[in-house]
C-alpha atoms as a PDB file:
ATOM      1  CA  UNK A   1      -4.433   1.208  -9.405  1.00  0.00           C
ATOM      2  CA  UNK A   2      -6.344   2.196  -6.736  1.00  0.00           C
ATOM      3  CA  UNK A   3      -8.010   6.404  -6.226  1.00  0.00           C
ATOM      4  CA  UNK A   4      -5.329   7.114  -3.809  1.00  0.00           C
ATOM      5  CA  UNK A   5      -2.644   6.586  -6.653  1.00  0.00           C
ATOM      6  CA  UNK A   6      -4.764   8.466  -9.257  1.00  0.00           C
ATOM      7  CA  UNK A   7      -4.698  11.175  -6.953  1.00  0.00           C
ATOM      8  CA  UNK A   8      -0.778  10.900  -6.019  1.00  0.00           C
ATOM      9  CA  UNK A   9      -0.001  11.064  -9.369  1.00  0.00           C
ATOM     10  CA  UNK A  10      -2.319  14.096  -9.993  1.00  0.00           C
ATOM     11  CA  UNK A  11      -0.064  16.339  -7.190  1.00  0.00           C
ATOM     12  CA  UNK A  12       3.049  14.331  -8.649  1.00  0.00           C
ATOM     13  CA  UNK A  13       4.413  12.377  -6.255  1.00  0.00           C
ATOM     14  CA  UNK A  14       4.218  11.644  -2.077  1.00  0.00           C
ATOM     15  CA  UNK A  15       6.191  14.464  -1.680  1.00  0.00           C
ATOM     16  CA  UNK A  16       4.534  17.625  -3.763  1.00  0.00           C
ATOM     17  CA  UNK A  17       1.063  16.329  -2.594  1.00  0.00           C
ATOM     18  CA  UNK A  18       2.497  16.020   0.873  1.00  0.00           C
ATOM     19  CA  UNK A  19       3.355  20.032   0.328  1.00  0.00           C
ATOM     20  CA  UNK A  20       0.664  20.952  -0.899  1.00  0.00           C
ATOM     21  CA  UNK A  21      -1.722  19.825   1.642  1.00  0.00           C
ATOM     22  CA  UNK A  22       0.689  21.048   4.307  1.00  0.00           C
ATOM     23  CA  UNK A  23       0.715  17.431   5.810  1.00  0.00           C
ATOM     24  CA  UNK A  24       3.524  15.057   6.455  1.00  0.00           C
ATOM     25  CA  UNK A  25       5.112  12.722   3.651  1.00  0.00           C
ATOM     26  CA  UNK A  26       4.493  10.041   5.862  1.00  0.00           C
ATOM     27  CA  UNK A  27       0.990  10.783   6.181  1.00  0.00           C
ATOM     28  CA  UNK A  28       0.479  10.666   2.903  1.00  0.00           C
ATOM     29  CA  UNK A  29       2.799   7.870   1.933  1.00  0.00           C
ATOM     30  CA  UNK A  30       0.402   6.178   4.813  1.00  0.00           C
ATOM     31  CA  UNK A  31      -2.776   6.503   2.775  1.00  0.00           C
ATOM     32  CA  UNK A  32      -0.965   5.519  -0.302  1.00  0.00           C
ATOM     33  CA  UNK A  33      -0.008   2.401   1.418  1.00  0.00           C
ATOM     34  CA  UNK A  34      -3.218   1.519   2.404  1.00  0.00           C
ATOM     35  CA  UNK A  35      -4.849   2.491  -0.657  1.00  0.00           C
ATOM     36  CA  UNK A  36      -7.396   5.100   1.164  1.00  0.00           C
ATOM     37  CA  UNK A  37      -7.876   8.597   2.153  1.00  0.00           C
ATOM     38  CA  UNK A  38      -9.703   9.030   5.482  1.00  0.00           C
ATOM     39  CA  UNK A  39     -12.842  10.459   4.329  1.00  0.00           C
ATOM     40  CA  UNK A  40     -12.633  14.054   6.971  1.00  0.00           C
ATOM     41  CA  UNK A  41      -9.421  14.478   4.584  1.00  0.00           C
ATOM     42  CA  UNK A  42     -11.056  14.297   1.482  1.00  0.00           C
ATOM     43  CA  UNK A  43     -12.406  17.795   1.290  1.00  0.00           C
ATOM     44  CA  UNK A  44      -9.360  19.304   2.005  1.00  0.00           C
ATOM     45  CA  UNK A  45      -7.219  17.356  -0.185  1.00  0.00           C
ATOM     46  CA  UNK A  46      -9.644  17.976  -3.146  1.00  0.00           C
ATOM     47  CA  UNK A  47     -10.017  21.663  -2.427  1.00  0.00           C
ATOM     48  CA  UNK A  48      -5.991  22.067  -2.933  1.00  0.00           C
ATOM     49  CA  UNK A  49      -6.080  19.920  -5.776  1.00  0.00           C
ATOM     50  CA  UNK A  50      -9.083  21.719  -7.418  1.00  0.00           C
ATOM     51  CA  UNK A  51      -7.423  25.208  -6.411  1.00  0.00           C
ATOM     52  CA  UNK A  52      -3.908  24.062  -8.276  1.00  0.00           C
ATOM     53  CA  UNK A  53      -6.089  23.274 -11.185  1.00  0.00           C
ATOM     54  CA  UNK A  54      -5.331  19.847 -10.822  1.00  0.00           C
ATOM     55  CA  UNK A  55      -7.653  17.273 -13.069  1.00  0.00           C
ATOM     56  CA  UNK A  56      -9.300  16.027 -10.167  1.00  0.00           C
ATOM     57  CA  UNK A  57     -13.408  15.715  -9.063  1.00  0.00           C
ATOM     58  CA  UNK A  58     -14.841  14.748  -6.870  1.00  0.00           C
ATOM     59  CA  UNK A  59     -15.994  11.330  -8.272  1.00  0.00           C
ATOM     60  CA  UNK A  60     -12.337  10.442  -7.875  1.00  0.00           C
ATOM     61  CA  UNK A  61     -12.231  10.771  -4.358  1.00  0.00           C
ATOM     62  CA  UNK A  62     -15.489   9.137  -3.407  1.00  0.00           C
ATOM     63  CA  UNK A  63     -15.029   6.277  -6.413  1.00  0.00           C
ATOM     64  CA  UNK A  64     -17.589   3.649  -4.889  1.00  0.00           C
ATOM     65  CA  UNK A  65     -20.158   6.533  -3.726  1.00  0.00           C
ATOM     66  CA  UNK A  66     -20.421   7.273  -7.234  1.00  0.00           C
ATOM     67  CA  UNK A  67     -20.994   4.299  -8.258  1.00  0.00           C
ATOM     68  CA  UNK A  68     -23.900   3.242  -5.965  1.00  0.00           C
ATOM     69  CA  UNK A  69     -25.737   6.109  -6.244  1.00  0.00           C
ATOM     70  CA  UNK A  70     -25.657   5.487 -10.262  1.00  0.00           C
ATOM     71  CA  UNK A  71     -28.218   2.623  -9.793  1.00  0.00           C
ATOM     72  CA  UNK A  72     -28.097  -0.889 -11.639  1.00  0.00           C
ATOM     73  CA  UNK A  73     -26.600  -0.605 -15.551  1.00  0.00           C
ATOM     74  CA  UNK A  74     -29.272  -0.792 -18.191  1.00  0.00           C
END
């Protein structure tokens, strides 16, 4: 599963994220598709998410950030 459908299911579904973002199914079903959010969309998308009280951080939207910045396991 990649972040993208973590956060898809979060809003539940293509079409109530699509709403709540104000942005077009297809868009959405786009970065679904291709398993990525454009990163200028990020913000926005977990700003709604976070206002809807949606179980979302931002760790999920910046996965591999997180985990290089984490440094080498013990």
């Amino acid at each position: 599963m990649t972040y993208v459908n973590k956060i898809v299911d979060a809003f539940g579904g293509i079409r109530p994220m699509a709403a709540a973002i104000k942005r077009p199914v297809s868009t959405v079903k786009s970065w679904k598709d291709r398993g990525s959010i454009p990163d200028p969309s990020k913000p926005e998308v977990l700003a709604v998410a976070q206002a809807n009280g949606l179980p979302l951080g931002r760790e999920d939207f910046f996965p591999l950030a997180e985990e290089t910045t984490a440094g080498p396991a013990p």
